[in-house]
PDB file of N, CA and C in Angstrom:
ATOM      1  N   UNK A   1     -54.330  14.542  -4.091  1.00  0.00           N
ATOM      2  CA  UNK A   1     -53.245  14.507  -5.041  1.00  0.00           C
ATOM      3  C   UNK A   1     -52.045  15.299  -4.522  1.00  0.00           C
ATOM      4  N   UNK A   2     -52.030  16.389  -3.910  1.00  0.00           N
ATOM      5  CA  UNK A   2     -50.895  17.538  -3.165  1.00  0.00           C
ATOM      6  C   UNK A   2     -50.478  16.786  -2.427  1.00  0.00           C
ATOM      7  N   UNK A   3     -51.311  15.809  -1.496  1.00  0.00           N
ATOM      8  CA  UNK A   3     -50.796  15.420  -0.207  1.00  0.00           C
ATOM      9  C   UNK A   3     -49.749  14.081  -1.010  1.00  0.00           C
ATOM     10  N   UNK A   4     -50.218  13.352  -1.998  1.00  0.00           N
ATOM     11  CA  UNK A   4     -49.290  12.477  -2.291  1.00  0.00           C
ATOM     12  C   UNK A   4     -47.957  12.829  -3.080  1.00  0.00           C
ATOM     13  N   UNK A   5     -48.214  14.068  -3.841  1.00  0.00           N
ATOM     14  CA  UNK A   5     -47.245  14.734  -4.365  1.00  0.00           C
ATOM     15  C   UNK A   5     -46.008  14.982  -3.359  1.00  0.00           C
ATOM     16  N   UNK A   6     -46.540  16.050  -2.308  1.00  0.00           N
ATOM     17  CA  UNK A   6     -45.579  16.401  -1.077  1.00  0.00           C
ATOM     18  C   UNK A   6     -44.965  15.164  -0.512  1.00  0.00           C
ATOM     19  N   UNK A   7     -45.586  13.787  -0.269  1.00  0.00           N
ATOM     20  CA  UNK A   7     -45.135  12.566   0.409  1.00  0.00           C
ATOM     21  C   UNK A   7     -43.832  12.055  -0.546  1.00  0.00           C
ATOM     22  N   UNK A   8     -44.107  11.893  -2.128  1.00  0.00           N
ATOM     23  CA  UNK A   8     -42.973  11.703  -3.050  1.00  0.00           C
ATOM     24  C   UNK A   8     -42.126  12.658  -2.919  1.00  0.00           C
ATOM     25  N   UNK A   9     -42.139  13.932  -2.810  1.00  0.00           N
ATOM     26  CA  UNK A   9     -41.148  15.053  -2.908  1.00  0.00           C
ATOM     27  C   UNK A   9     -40.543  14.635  -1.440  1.00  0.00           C
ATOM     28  N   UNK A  10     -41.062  14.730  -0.400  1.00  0.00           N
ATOM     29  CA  UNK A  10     -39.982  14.268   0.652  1.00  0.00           C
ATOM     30  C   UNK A  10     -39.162  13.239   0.829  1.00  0.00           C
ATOM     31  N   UNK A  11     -40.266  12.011   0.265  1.00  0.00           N
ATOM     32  CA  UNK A  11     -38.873  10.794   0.159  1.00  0.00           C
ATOM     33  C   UNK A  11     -37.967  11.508  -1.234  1.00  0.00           C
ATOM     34  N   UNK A  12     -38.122  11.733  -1.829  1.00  0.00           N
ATOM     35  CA  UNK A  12     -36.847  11.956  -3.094  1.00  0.00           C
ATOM     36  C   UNK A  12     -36.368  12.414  -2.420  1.00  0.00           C
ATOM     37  N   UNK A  13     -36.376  13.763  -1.467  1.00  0.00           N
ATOM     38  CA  UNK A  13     -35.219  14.489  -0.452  1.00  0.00           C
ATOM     39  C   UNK A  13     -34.374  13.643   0.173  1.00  0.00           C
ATOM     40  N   UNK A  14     -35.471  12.663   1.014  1.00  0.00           N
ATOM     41  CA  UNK A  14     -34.768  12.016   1.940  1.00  0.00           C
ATOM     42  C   UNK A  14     -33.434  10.804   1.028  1.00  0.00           C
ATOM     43  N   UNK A  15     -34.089  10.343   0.673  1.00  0.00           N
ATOM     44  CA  UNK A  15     -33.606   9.384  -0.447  1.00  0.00           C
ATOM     45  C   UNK A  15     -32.448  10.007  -0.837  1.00  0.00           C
ATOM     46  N   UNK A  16     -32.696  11.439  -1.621  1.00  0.00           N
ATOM     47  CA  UNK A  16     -31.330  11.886  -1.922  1.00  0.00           C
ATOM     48  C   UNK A  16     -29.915  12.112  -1.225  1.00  0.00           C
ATOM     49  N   UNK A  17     -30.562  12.777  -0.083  1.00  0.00           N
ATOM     50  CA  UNK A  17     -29.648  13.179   1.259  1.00  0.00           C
ATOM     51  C   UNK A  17     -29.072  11.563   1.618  1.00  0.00           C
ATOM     52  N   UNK A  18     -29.434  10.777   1.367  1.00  0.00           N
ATOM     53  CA  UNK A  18     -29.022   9.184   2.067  1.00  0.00           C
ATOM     54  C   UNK A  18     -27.872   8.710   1.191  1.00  0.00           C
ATOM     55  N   UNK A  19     -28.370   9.017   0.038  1.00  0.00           N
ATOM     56  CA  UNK A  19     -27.187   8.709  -1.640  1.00  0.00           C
ATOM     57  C   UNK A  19     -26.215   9.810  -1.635  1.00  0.00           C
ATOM     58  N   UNK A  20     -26.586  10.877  -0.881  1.00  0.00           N
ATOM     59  CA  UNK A  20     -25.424  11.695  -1.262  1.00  0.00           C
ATOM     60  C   UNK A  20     -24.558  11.381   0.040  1.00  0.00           C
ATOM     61  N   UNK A  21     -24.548  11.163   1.423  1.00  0.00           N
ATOM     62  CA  UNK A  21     -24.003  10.372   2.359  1.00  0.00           C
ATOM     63  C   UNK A  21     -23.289   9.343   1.981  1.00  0.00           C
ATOM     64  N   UNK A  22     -24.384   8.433   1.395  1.00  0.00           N
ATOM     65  CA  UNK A  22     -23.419   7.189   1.086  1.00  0.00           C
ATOM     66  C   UNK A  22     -22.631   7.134   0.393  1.00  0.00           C
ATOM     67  N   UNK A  23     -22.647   8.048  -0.973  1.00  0.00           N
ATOM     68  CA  UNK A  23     -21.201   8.370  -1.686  1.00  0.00           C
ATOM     69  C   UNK A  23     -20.600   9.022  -1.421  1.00  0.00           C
ATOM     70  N   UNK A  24     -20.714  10.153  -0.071  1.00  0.00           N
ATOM     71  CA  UNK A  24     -19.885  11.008   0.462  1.00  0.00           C
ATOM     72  C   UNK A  24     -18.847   9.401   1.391  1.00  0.00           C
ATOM     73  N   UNK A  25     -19.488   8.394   1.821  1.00  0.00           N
ATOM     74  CA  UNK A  25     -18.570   7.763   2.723  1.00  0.00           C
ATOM     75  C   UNK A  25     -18.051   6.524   1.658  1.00  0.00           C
ATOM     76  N   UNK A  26     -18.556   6.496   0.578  1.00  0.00           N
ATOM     77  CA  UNK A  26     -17.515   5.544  -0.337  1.00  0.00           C
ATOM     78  C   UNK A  26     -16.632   6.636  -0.330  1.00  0.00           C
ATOM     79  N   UNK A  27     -16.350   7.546  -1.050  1.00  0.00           N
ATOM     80  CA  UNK A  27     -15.505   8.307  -1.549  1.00  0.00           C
ATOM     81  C   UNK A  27     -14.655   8.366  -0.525  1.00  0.00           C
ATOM     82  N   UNK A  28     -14.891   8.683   0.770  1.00  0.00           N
ATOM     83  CA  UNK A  28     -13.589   8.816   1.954  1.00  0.00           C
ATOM     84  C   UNK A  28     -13.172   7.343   1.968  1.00  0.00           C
ATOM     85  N   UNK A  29     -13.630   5.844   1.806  1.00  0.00           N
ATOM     86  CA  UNK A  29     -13.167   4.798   1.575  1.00  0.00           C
ATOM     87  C   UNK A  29     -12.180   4.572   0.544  1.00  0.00           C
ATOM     88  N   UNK A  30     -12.566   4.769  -0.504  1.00  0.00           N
ATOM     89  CA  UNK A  30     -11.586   5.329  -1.853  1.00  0.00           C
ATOM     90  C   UNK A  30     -10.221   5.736  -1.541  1.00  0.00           C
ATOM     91  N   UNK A  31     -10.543   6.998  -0.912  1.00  0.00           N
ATOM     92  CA  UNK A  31      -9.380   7.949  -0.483  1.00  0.00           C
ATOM     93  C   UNK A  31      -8.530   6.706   0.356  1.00  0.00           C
ATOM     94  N   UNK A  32      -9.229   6.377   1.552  1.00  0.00           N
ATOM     95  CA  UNK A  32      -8.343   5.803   2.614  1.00  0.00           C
ATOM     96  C   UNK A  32      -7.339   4.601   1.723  1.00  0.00           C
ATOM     97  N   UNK A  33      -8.672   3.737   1.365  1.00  0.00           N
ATOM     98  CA  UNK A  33      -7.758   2.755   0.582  1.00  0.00           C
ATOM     99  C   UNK A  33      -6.627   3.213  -0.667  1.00  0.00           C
ATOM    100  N   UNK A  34      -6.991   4.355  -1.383  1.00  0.00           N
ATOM    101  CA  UNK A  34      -5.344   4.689  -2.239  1.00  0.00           C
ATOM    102  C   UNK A  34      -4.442   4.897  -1.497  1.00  0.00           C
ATOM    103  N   UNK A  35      -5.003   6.065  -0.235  1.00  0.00           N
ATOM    104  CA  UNK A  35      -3.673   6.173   1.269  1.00  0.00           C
ATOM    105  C   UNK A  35      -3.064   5.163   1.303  1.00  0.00           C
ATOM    106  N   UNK A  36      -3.938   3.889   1.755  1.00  0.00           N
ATOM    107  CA  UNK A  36      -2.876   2.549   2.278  1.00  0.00           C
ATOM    108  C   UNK A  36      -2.474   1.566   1.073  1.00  0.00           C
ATOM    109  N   UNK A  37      -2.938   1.732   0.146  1.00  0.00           N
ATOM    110  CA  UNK A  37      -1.750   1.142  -1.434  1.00  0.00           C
ATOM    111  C   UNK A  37      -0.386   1.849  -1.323  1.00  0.00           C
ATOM    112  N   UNK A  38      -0.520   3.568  -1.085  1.00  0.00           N
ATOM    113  CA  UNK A  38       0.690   4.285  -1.444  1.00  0.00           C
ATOM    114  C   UNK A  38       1.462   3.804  -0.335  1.00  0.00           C
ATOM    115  N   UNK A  39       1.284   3.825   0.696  1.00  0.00           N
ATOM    116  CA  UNK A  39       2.191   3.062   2.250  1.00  0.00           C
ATOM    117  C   UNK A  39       2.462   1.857   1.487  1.00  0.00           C
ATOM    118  N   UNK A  40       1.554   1.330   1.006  1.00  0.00           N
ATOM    119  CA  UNK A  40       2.231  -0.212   0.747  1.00  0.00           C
ATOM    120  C   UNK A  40       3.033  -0.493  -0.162  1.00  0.00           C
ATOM    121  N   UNK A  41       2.985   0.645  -1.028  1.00  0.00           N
ATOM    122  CA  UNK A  41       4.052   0.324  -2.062  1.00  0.00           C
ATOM    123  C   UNK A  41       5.284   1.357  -1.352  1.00  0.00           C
ATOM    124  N   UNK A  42       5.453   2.350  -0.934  1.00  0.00           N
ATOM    125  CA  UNK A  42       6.421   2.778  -0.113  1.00  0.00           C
ATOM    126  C   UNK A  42       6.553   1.408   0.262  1.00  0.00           C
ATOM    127  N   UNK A  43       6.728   1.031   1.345  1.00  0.00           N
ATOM    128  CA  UNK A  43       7.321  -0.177   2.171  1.00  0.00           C
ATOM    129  C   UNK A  43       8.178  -1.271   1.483  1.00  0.00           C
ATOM    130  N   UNK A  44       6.762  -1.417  -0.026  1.00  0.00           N
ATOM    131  CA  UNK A  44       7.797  -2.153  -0.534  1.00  0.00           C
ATOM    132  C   UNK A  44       9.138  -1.940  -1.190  1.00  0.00           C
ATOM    133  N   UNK A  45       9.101  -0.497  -1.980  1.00  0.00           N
ATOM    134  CA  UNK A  45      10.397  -0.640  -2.117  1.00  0.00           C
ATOM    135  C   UNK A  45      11.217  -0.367  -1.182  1.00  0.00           C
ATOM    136  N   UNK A  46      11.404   0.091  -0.253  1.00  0.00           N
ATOM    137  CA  UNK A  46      12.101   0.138   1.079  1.00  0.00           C
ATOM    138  C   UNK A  46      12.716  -1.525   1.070  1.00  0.00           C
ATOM    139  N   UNK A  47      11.667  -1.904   1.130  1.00  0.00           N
ATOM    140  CA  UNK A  47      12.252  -3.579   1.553  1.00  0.00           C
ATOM    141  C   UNK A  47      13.550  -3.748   0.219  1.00  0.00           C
ATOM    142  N   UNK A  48      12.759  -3.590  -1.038  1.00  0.00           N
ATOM    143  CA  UNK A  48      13.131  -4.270  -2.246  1.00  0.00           C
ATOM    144  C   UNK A  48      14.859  -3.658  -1.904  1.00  0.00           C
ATOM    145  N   UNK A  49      14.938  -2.330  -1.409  1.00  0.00           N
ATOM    146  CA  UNK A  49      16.109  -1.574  -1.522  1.00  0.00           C
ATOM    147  C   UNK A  49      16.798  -2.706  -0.239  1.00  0.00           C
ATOM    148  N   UNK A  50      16.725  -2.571   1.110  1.00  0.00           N
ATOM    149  CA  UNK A  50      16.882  -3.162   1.898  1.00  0.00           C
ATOM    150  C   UNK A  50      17.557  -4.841   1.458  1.00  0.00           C
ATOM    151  N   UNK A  51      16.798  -5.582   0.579  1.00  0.00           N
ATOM    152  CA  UNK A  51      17.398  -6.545   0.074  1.00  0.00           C
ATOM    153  C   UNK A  51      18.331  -6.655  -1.019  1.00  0.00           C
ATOM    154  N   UNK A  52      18.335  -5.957  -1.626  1.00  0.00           N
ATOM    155  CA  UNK A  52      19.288  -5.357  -2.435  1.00  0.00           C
ATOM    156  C   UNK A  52      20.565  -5.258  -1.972  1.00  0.00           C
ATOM    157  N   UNK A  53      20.587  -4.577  -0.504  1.00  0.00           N
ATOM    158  CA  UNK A  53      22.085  -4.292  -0.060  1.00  0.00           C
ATOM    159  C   UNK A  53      22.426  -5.797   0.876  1.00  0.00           C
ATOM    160  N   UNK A  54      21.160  -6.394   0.985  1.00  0.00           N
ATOM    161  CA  UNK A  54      21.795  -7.411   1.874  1.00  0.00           C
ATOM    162  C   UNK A  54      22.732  -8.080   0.941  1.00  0.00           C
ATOM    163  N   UNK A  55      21.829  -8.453  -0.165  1.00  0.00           N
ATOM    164  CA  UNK A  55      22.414  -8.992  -1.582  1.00  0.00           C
ATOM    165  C   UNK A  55      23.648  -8.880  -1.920  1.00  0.00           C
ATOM    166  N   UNK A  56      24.218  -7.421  -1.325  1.00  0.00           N
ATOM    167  CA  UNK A  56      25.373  -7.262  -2.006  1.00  0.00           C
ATOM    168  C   UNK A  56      26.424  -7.746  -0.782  1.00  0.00           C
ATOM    169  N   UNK A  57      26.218  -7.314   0.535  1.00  0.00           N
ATOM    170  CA  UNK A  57      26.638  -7.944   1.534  1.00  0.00           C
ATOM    171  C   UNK A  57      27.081  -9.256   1.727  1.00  0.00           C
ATOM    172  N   UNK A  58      25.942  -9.578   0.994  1.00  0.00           N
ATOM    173  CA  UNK A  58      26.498 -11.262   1.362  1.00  0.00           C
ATOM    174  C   UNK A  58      27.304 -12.047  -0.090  1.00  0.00           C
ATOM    175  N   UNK A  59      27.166 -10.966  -1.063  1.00  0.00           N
ATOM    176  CA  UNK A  59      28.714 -11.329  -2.137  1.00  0.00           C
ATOM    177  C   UNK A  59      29.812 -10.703  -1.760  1.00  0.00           C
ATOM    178  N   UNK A  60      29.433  -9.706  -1.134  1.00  0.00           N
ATOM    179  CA  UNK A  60      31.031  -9.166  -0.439  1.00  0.00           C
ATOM    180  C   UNK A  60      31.475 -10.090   0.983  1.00  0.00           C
ATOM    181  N   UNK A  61      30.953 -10.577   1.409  1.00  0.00           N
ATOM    182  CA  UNK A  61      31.349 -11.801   2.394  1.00  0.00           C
ATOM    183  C   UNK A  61      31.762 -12.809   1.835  1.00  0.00           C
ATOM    184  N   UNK A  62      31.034 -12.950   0.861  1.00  0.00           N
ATOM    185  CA  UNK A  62      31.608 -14.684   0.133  1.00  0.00           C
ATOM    186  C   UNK A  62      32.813 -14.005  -0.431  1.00  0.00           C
ATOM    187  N   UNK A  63      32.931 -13.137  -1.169  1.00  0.00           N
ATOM    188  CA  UNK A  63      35.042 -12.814  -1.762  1.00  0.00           C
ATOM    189  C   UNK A  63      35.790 -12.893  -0.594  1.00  0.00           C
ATOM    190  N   UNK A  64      35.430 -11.928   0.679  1.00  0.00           N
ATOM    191  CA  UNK A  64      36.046 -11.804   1.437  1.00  0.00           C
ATOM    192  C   UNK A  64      36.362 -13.480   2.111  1.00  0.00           C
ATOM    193  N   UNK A  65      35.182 -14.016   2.320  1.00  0.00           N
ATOM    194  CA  UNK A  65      35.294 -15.986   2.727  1.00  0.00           C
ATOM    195  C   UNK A  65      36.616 -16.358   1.853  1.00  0.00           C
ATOM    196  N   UNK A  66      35.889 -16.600   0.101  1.00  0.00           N
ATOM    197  CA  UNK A  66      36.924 -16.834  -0.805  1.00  0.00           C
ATOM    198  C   UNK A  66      38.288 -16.383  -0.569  1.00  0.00           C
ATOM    199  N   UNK A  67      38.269 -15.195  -0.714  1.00  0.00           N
ATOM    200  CA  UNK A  67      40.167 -14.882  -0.444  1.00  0.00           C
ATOM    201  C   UNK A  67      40.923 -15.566   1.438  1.00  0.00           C
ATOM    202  N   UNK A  68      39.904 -16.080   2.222  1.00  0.00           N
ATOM    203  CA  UNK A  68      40.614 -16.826   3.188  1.00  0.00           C
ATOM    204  C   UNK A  68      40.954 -17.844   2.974  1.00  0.00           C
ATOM    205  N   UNK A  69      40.226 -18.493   2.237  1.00  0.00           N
ATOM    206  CA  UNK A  69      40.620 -19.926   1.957  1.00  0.00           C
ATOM    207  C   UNK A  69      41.445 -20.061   0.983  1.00  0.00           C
ATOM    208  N   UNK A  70      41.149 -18.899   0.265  1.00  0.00           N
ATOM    209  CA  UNK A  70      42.517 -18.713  -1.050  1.00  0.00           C
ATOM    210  C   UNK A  70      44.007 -18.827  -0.066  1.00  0.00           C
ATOM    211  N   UNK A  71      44.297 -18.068   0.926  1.00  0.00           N
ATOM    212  CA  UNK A  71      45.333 -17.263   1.737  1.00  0.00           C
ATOM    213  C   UNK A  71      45.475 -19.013   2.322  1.00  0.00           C
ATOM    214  N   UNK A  72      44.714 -19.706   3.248  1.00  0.00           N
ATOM    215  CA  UNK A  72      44.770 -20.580   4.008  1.00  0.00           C
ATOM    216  C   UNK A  72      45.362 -21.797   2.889  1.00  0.00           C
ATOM    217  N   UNK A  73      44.755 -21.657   2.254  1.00  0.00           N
ATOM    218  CA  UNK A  73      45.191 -22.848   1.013  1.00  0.00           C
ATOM    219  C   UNK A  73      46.792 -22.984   0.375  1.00  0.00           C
ATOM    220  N   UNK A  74      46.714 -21.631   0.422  1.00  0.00           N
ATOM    221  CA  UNK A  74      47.816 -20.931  -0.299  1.00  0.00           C
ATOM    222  C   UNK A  74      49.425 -21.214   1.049  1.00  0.00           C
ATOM    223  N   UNK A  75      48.824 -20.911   2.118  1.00  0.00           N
ATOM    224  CA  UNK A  75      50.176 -21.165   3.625  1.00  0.00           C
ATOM    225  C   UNK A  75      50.048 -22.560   3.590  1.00  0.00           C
ATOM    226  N   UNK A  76      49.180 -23.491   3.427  1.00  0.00           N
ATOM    227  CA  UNK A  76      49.499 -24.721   3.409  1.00  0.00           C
ATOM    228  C   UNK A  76      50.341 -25.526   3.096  1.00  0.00           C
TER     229      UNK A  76
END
């Protein structure tokens, strides 16, 4: 009966030590993956900003277009 007792008490050790590993390496998975959401949402608004100014760029080109052809229209 001791000897089977001691055989259960070591696998529960072992067993435990294996579960506490394996949620020691989800948990650094966890971590990594919120790391690379927060990069990814950094980036995105970077971009979102980035398009934003193109946005405005390219209505300040079209007035600037507009008032040539206004001017060209206009010497005609």
């Amino acid at each position: 009966m001791n000897r089977h007792v001691f055989c259960l008490t070591v696998l529960l050790g072992v067993f435990s030590a294996a579960t506490f590993a394996e949620e020691a390496s989800i948990q650094d998975q966890i971590i990594e993956i919120k790391n690379k959401i927060e990069e990814l949402q950094k980036s995105n608004e970077q971009l979102k900003s980035d398009l934003e100014s193109r946005d405005e760029e390219v209505m300040r080109l079209k007035e600037q277009l507009q008032e040539l052809e206004n001017q060209i229209g206009d010497d005609a």
